[in-house]
PDB file of N, CA and C in Angstrom:
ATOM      1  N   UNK A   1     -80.245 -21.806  23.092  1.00  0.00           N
ATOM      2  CA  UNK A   1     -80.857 -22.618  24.130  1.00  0.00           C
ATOM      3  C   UNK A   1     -79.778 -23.451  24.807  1.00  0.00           C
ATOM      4  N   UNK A   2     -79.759 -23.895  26.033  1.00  0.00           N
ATOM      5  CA  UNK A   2     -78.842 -24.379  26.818  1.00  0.00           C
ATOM      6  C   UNK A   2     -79.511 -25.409  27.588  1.00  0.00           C
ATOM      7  N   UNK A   3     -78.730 -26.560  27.592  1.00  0.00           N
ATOM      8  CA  UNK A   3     -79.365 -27.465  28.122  1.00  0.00           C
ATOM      9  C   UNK A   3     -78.416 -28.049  28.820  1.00  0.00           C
ATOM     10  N   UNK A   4     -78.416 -28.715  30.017  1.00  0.00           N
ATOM     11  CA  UNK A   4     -77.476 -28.927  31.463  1.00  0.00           C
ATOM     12  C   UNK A   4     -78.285 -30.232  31.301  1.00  0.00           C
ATOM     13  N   UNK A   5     -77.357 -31.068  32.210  1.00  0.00           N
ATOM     14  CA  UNK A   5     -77.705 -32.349  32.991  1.00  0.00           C
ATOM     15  C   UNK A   5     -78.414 -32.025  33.892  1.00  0.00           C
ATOM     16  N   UNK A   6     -79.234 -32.985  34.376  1.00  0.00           N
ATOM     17  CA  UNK A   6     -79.766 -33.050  35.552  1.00  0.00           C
ATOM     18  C   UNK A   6     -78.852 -32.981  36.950  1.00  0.00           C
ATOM     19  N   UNK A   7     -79.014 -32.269  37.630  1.00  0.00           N
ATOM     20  CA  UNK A   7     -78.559 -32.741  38.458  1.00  0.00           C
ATOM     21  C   UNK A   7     -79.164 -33.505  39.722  1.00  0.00           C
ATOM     22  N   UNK A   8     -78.174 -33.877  40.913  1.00  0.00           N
ATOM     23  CA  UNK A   8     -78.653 -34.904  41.891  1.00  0.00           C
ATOM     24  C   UNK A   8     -78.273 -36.531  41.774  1.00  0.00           C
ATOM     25  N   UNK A   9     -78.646 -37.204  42.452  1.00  0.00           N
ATOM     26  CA  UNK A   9     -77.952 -38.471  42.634  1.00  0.00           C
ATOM     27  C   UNK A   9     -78.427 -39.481  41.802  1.00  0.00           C
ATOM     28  N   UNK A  10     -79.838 -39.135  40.794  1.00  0.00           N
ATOM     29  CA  UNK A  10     -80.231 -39.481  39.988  1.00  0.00           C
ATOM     30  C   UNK A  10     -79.560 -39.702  38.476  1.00  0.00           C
ATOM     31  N   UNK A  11     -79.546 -40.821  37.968  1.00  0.00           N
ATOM     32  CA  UNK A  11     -78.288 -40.538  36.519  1.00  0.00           C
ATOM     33  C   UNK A  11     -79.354 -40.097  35.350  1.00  0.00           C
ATOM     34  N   UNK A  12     -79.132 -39.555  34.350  1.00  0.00           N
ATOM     35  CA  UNK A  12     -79.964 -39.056  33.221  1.00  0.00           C
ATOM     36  C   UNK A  12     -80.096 -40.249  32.408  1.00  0.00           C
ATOM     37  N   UNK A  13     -81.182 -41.167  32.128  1.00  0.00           N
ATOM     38  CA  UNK A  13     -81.518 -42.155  31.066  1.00  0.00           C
ATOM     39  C   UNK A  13     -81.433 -41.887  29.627  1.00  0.00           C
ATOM     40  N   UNK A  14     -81.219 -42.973  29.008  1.00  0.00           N
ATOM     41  CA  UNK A  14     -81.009 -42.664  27.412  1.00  0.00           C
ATOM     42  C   UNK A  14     -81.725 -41.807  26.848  1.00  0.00           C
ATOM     43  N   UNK A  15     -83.225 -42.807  27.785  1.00  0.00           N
ATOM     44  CA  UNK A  15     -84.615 -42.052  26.871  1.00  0.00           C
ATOM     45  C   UNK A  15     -84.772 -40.510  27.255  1.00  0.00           C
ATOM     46  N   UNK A  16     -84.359 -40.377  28.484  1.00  0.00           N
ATOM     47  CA  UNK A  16     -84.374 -38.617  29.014  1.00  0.00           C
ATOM     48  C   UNK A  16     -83.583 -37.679  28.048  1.00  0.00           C
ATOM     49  N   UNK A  17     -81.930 -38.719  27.845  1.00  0.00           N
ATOM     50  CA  UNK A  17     -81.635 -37.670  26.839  1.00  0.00           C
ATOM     51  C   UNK A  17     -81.743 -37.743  25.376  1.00  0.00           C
ATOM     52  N   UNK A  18     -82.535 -38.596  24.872  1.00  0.00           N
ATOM     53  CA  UNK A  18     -83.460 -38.657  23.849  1.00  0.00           C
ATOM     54  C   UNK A  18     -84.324 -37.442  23.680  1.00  0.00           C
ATOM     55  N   UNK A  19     -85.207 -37.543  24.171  1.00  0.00           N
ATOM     56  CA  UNK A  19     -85.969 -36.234  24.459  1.00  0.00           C
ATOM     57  C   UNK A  19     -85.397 -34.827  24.726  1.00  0.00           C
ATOM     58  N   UNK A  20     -84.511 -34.536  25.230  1.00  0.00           N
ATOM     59  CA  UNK A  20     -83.429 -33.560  25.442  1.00  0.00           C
ATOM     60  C   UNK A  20     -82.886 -33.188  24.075  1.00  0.00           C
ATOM     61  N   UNK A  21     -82.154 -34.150  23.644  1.00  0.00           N
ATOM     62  CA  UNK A  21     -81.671 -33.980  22.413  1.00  0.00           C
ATOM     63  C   UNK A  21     -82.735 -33.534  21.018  1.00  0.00           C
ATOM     64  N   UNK A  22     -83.858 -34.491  20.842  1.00  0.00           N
ATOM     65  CA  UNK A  22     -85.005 -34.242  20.069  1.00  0.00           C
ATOM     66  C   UNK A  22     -85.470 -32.746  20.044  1.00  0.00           C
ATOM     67  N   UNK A  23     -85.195 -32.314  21.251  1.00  0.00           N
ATOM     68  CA  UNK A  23     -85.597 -30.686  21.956  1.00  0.00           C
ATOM     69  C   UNK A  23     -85.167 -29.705  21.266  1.00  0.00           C
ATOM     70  N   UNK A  24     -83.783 -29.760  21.455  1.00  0.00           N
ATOM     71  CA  UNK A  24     -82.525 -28.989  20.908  1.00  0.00           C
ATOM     72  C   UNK A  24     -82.720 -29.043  19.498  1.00  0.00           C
ATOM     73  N   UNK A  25     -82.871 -30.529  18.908  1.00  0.00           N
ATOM     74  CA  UNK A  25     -82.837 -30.381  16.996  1.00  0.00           C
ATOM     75  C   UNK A  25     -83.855 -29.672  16.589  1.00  0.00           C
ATOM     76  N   UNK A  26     -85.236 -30.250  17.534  1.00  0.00           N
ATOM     77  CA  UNK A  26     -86.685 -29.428  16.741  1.00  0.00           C
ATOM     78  C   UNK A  26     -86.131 -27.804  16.875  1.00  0.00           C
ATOM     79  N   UNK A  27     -85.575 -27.492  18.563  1.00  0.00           N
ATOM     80  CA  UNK A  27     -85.491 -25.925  18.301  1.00  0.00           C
ATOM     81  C   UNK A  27     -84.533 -25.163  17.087  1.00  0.00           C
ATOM     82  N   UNK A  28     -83.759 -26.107  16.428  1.00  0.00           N
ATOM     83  CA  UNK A  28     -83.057 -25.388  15.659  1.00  0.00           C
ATOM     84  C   UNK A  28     -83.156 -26.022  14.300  1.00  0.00           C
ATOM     85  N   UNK A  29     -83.898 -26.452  13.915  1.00  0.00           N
ATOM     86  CA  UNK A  29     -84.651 -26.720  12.810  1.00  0.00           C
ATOM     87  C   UNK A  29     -84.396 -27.824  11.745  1.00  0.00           C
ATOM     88  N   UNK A  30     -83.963 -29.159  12.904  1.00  0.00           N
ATOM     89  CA  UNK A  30     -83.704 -30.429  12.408  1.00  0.00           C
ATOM     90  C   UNK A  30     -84.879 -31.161  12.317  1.00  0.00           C
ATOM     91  N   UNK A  31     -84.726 -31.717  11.010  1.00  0.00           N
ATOM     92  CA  UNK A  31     -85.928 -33.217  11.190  1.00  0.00           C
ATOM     93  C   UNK A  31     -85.016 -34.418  11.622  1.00  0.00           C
ATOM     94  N   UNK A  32     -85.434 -35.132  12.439  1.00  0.00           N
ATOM     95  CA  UNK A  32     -85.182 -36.348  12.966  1.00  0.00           C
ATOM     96  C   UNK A  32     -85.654 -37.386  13.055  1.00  0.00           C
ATOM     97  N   UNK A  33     -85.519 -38.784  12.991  1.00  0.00           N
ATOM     98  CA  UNK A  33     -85.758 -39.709  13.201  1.00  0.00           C
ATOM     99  C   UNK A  33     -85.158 -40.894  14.133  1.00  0.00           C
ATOM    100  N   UNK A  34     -86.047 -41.212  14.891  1.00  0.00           N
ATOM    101  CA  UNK A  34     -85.638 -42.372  15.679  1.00  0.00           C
ATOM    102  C   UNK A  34     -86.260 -43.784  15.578  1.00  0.00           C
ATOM    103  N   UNK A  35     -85.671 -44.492  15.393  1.00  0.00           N
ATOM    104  CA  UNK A  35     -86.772 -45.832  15.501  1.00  0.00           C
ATOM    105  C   UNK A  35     -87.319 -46.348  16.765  1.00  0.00           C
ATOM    106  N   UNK A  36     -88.492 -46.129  16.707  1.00  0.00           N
ATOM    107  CA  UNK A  36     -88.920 -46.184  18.051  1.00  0.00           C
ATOM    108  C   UNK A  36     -89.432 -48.261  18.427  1.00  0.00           C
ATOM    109  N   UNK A  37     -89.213 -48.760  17.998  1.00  0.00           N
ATOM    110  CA  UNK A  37     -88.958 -50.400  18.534  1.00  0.00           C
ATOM    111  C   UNK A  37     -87.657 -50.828  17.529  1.00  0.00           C
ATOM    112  N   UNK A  38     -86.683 -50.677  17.887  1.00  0.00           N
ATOM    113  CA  UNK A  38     -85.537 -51.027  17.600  1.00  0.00           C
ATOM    114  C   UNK A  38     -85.294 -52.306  17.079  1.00  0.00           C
ATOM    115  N   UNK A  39     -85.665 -53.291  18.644  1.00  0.00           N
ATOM    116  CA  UNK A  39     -85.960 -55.273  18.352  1.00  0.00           C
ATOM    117  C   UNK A  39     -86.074 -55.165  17.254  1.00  0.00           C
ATOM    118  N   UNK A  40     -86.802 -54.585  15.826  1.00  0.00           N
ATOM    119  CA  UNK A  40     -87.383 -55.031  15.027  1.00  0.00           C
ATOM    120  C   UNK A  40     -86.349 -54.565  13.625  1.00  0.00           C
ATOM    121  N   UNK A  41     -85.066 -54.406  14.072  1.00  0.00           N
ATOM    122  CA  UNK A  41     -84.104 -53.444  13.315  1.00  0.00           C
ATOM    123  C   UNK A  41     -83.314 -53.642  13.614  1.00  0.00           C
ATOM    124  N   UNK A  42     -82.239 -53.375  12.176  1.00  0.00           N
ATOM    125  CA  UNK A  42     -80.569 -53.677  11.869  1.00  0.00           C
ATOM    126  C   UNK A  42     -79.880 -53.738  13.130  1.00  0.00           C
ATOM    127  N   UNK A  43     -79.293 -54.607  13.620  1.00  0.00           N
ATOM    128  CA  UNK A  43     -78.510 -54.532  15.201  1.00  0.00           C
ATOM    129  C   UNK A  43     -77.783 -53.067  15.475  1.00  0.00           C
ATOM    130  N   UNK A  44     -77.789 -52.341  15.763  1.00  0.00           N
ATOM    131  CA  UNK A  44     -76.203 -51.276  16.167  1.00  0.00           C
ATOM    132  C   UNK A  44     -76.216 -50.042  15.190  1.00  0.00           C
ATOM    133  N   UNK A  45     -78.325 -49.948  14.727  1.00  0.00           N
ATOM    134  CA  UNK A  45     -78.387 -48.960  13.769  1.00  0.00           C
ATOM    135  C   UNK A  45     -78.220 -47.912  14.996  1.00  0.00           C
ATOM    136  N   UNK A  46     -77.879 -45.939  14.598  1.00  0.00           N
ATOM    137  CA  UNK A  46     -77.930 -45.150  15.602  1.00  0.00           C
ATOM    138  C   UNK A  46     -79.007 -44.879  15.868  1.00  0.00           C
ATOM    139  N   UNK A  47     -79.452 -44.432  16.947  1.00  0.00           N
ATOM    140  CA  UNK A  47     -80.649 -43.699  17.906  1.00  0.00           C
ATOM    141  C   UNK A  47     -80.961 -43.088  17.110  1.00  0.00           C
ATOM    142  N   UNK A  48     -80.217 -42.016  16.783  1.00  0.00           N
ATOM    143  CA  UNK A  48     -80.822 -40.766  15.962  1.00  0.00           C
ATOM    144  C   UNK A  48     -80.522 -40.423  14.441  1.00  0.00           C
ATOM    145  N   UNK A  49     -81.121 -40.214  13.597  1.00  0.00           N
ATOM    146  CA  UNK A  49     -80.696 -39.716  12.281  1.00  0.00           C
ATOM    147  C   UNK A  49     -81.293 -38.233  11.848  1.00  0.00           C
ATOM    148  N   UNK A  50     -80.350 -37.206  11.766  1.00  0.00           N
ATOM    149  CA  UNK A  50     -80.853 -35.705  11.859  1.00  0.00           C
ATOM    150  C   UNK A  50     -80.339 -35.108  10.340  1.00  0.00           C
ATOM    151  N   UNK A  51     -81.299 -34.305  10.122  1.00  0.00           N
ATOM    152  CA  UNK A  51     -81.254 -33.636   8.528  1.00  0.00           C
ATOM    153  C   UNK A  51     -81.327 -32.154   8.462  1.00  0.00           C
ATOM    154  N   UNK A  52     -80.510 -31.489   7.958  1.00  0.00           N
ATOM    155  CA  UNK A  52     -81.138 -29.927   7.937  1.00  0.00           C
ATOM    156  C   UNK A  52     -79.713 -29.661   7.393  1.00  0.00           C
ATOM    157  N   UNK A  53     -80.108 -28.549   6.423  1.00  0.00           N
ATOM    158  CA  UNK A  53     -79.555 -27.523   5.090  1.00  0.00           C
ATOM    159  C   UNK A  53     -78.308 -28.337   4.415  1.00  0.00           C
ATOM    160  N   UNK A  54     -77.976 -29.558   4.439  1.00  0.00           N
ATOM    161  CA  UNK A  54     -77.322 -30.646   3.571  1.00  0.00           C
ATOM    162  C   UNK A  54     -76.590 -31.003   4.574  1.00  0.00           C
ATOM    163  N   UNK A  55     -76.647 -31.377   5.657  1.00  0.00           N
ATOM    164  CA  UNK A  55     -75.796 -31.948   6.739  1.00  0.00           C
ATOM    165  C   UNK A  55     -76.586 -33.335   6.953  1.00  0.00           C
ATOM    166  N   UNK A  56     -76.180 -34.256   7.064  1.00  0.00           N
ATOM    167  CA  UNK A  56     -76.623 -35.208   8.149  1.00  0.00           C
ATOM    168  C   UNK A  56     -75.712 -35.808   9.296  1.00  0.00           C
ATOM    169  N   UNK A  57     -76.744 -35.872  10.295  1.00  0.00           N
ATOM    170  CA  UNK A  57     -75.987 -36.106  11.497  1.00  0.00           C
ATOM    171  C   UNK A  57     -76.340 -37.369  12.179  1.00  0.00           C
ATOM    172  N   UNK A  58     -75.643 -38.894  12.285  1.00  0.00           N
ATOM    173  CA  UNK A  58     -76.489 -39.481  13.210  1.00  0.00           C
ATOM    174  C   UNK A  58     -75.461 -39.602  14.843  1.00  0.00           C
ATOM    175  N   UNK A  59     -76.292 -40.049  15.467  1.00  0.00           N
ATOM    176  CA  UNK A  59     -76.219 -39.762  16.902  1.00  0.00           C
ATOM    177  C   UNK A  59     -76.240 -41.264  17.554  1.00  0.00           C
ATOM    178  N   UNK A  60     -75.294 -41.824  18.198  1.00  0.00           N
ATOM    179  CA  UNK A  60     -75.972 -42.879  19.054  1.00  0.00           C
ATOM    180  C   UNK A  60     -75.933 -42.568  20.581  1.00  0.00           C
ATOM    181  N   UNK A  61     -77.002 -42.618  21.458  1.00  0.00           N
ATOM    182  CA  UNK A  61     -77.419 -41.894  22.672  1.00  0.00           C
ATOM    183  C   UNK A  61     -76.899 -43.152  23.525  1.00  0.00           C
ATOM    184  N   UNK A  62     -75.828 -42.614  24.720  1.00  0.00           N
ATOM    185  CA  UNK A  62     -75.420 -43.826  25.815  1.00  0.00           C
ATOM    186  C   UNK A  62     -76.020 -42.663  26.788  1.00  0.00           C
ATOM    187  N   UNK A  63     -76.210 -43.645  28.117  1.00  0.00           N
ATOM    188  CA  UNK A  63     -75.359 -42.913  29.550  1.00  0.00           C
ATOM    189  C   UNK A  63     -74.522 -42.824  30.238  1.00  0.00           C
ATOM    190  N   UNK A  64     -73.961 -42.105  30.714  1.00  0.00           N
ATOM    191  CA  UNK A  64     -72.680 -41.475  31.179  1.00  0.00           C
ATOM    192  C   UNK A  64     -71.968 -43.130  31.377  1.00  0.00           C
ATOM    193  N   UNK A  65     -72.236 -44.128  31.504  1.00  0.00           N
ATOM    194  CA  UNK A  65     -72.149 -45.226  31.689  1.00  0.00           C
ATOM    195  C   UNK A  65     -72.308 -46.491  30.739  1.00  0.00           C
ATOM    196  N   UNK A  66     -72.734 -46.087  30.126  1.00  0.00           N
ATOM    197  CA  UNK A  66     -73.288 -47.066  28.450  1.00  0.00           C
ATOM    198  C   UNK A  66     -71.870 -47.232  27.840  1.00  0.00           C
ATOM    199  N   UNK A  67     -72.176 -48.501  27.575  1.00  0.00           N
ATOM    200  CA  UNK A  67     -70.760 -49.155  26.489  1.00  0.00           C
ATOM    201  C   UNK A  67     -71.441 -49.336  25.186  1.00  0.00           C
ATOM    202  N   UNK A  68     -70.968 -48.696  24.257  1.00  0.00           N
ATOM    203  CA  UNK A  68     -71.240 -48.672  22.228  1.00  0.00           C
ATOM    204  C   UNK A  68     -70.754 -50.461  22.259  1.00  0.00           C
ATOM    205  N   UNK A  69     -71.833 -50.937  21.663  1.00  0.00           N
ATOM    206  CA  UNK A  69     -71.726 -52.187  20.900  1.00  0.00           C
ATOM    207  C   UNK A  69     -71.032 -52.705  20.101  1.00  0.00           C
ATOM    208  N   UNK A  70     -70.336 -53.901  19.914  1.00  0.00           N
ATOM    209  CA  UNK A  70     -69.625 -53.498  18.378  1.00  0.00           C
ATOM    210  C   UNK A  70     -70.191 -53.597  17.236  1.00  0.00           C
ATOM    211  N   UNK A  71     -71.784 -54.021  17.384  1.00  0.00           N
ATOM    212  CA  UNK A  71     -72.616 -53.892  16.286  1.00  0.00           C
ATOM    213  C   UNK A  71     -72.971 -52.488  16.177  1.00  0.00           C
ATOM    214  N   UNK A  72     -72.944 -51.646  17.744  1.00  0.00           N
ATOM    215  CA  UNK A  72     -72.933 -50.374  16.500  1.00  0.00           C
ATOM    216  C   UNK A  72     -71.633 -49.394  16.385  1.00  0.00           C
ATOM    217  N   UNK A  73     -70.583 -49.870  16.862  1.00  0.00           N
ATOM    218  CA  UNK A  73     -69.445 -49.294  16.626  1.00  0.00           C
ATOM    219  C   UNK A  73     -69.284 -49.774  14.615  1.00  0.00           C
ATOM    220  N   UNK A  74     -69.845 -50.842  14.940  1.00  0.00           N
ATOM    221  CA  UNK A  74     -69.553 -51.230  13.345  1.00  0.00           C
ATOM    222  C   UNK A  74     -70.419 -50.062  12.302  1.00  0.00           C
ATOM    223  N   UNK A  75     -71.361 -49.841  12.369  1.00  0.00           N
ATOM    224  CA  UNK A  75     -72.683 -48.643  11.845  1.00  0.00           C
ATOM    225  C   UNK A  75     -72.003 -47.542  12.051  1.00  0.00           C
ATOM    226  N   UNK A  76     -71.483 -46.853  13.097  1.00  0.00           N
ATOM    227  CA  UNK A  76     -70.904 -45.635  13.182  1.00  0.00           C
ATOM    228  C   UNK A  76     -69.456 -45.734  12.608  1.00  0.00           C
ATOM    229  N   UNK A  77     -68.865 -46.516  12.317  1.00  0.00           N
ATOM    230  CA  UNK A  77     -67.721 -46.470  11.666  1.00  0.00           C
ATOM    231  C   UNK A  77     -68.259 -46.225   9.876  1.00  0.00           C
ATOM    232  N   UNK A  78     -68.962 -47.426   9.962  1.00  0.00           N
ATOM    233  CA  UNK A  78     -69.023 -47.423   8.438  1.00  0.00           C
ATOM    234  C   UNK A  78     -69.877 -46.020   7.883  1.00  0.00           C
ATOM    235  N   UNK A  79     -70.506 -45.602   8.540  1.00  0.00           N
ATOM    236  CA  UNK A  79     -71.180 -44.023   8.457  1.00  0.00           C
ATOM    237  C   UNK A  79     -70.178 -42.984   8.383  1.00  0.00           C
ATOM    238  N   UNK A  80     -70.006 -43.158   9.272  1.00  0.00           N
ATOM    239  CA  UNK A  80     -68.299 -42.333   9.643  1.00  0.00           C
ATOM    240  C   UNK A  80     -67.567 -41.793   7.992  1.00  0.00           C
ATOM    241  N   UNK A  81     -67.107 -43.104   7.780  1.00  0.00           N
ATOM    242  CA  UNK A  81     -66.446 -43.422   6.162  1.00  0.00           C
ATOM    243  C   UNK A  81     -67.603 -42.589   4.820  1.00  0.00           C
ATOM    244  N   UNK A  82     -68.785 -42.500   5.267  1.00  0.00           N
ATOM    245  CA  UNK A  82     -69.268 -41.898   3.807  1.00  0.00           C
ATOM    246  C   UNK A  82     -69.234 -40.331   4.250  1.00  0.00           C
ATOM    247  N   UNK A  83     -68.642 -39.369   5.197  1.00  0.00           N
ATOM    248  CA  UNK A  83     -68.604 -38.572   5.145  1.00  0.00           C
ATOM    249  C   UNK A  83     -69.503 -37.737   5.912  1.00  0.00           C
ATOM    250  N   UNK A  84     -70.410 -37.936   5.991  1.00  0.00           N
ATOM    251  CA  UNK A  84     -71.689 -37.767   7.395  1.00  0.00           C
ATOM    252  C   UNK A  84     -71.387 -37.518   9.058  1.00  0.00           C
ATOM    253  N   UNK A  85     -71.386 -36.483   9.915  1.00  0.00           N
ATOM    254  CA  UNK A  85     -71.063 -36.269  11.116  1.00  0.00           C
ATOM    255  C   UNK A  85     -72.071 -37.373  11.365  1.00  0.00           C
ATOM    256  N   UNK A  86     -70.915 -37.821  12.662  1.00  0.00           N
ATOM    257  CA  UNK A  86     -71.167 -39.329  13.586  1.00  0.00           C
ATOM    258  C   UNK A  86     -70.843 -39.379  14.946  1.00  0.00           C
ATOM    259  N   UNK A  87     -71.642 -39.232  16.079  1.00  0.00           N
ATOM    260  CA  UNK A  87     -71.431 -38.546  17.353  1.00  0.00           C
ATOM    261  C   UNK A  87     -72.085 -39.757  18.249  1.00  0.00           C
ATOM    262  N   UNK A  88     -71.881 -40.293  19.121  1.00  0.00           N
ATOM    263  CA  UNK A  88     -71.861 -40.362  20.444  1.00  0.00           C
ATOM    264  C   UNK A  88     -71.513 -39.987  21.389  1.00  0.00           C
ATOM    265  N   UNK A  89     -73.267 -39.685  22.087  1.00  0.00           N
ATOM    266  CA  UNK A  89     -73.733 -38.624  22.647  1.00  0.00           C
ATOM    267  C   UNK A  89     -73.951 -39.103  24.090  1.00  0.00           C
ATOM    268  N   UNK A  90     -73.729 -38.286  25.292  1.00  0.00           N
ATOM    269  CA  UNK A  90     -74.256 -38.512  26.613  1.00  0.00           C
ATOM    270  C   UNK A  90     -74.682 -37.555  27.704  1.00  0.00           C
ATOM    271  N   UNK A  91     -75.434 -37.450  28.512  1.00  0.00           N
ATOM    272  CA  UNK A  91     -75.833 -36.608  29.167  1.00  0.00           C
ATOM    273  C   UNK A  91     -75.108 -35.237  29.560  1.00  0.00           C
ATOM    274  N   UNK A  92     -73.750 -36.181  29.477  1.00  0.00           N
ATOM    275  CA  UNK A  92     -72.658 -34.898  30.201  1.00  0.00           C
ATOM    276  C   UNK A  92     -71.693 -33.852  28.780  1.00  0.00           C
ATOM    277  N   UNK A  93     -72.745 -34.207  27.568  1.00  0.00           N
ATOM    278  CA  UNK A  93     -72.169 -33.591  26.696  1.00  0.00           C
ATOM    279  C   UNK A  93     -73.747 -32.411  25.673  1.00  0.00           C
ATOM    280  N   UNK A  94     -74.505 -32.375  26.471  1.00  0.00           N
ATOM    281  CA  UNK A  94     -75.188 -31.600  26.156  1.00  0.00           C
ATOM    282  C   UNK A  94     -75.187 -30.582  25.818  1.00  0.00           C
ATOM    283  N   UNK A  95     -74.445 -29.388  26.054  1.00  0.00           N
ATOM    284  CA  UNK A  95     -73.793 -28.249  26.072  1.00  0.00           C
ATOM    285  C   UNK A  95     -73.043 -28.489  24.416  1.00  0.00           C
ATOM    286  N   UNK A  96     -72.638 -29.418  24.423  1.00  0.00           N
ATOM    287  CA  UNK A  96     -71.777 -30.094  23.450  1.00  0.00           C
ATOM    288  C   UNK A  96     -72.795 -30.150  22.068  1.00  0.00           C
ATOM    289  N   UNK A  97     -73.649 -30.964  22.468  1.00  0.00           N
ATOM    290  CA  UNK A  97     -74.662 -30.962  21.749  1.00  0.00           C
ATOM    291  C   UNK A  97     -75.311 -29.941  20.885  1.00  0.00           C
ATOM    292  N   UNK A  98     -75.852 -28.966  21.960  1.00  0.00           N
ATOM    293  CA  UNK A  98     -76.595 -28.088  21.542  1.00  0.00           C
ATOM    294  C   UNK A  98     -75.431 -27.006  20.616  1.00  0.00           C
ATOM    295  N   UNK A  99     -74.004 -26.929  20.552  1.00  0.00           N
ATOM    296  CA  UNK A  99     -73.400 -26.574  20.137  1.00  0.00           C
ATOM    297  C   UNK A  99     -73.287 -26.858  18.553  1.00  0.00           C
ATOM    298  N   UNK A 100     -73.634 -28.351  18.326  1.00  0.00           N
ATOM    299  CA  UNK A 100     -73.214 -28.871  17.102  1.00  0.00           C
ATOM    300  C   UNK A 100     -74.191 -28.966  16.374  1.00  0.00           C
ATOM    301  N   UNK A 101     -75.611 -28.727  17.070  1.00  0.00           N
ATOM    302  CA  UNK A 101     -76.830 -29.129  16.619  1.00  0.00           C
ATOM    303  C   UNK A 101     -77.018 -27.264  15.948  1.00  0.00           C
ATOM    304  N   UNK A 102     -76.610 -26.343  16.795  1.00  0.00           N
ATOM    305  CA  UNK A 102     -76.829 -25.075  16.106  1.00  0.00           C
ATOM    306  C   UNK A 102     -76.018 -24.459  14.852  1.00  0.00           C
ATOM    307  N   UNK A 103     -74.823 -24.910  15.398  1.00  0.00           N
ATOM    308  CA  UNK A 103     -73.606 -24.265  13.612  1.00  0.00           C
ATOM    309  C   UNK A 103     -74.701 -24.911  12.356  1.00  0.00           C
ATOM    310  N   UNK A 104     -74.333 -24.088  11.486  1.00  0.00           N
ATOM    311  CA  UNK A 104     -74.929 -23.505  10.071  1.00  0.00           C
ATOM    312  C   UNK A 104     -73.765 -23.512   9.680  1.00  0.00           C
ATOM    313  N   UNK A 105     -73.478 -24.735   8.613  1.00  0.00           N
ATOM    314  CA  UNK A 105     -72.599 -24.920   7.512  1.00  0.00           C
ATOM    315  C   UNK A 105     -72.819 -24.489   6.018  1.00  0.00           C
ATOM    316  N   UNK A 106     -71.857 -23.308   5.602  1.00  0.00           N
ATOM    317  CA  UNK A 106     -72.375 -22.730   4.150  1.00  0.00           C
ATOM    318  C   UNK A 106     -72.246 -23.406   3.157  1.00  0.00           C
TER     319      UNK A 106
END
């Protein structure tokens, strides 16, 4: 499956590629989780946390324009360190995405 940016003068929103991304994991047979009211949660936790055949992957979703926090540069570092793929993700890396979301690690 292949998934492109939008194009046009319109920019792609987090939440658009939220859903985009969610797309791609369900099609290739990730469970995921997002916290869907954040306010109510660890500052600079990631967008996404993805599971399938002993991989975990979390994801923090910008736009092409979004600056990483250092509350969650701090979360993706320290994730980073236990060994777990750790990606920030943006519209213009979809292709990218759907790439990393499909490999099957033996």
């Amino acid at each position: 499956m292949r998934c492109r940016q939008r194009t046009g003068t319109r920019s792609v929103t987090e939440n658009e590629l939220l859903a985009a991304v969610r797309q791609v994991a369900w099609h290739t047979g990730w469970l995921t989780y997002h916290t869907f009211r954040s306010d109510r949660s660890e500052p600079g936790f990631p967008d996404l946390c993805m599971v399938r055949d002993g991989r975990v992957v979390f994801a923090e979703l910008k736009s092409e324009k979004g600056r990483v926090t250092r509350a969650q540069q701090m979360w993706l570092d320290a994730l980073e360190g236990t060994g777990v793929e750790v990606f920030v993700w943006r519209p213009s890396d979809l292709d990218g995405i759907a790439r990393v979301l499909s490999r099957r690690v033996s």
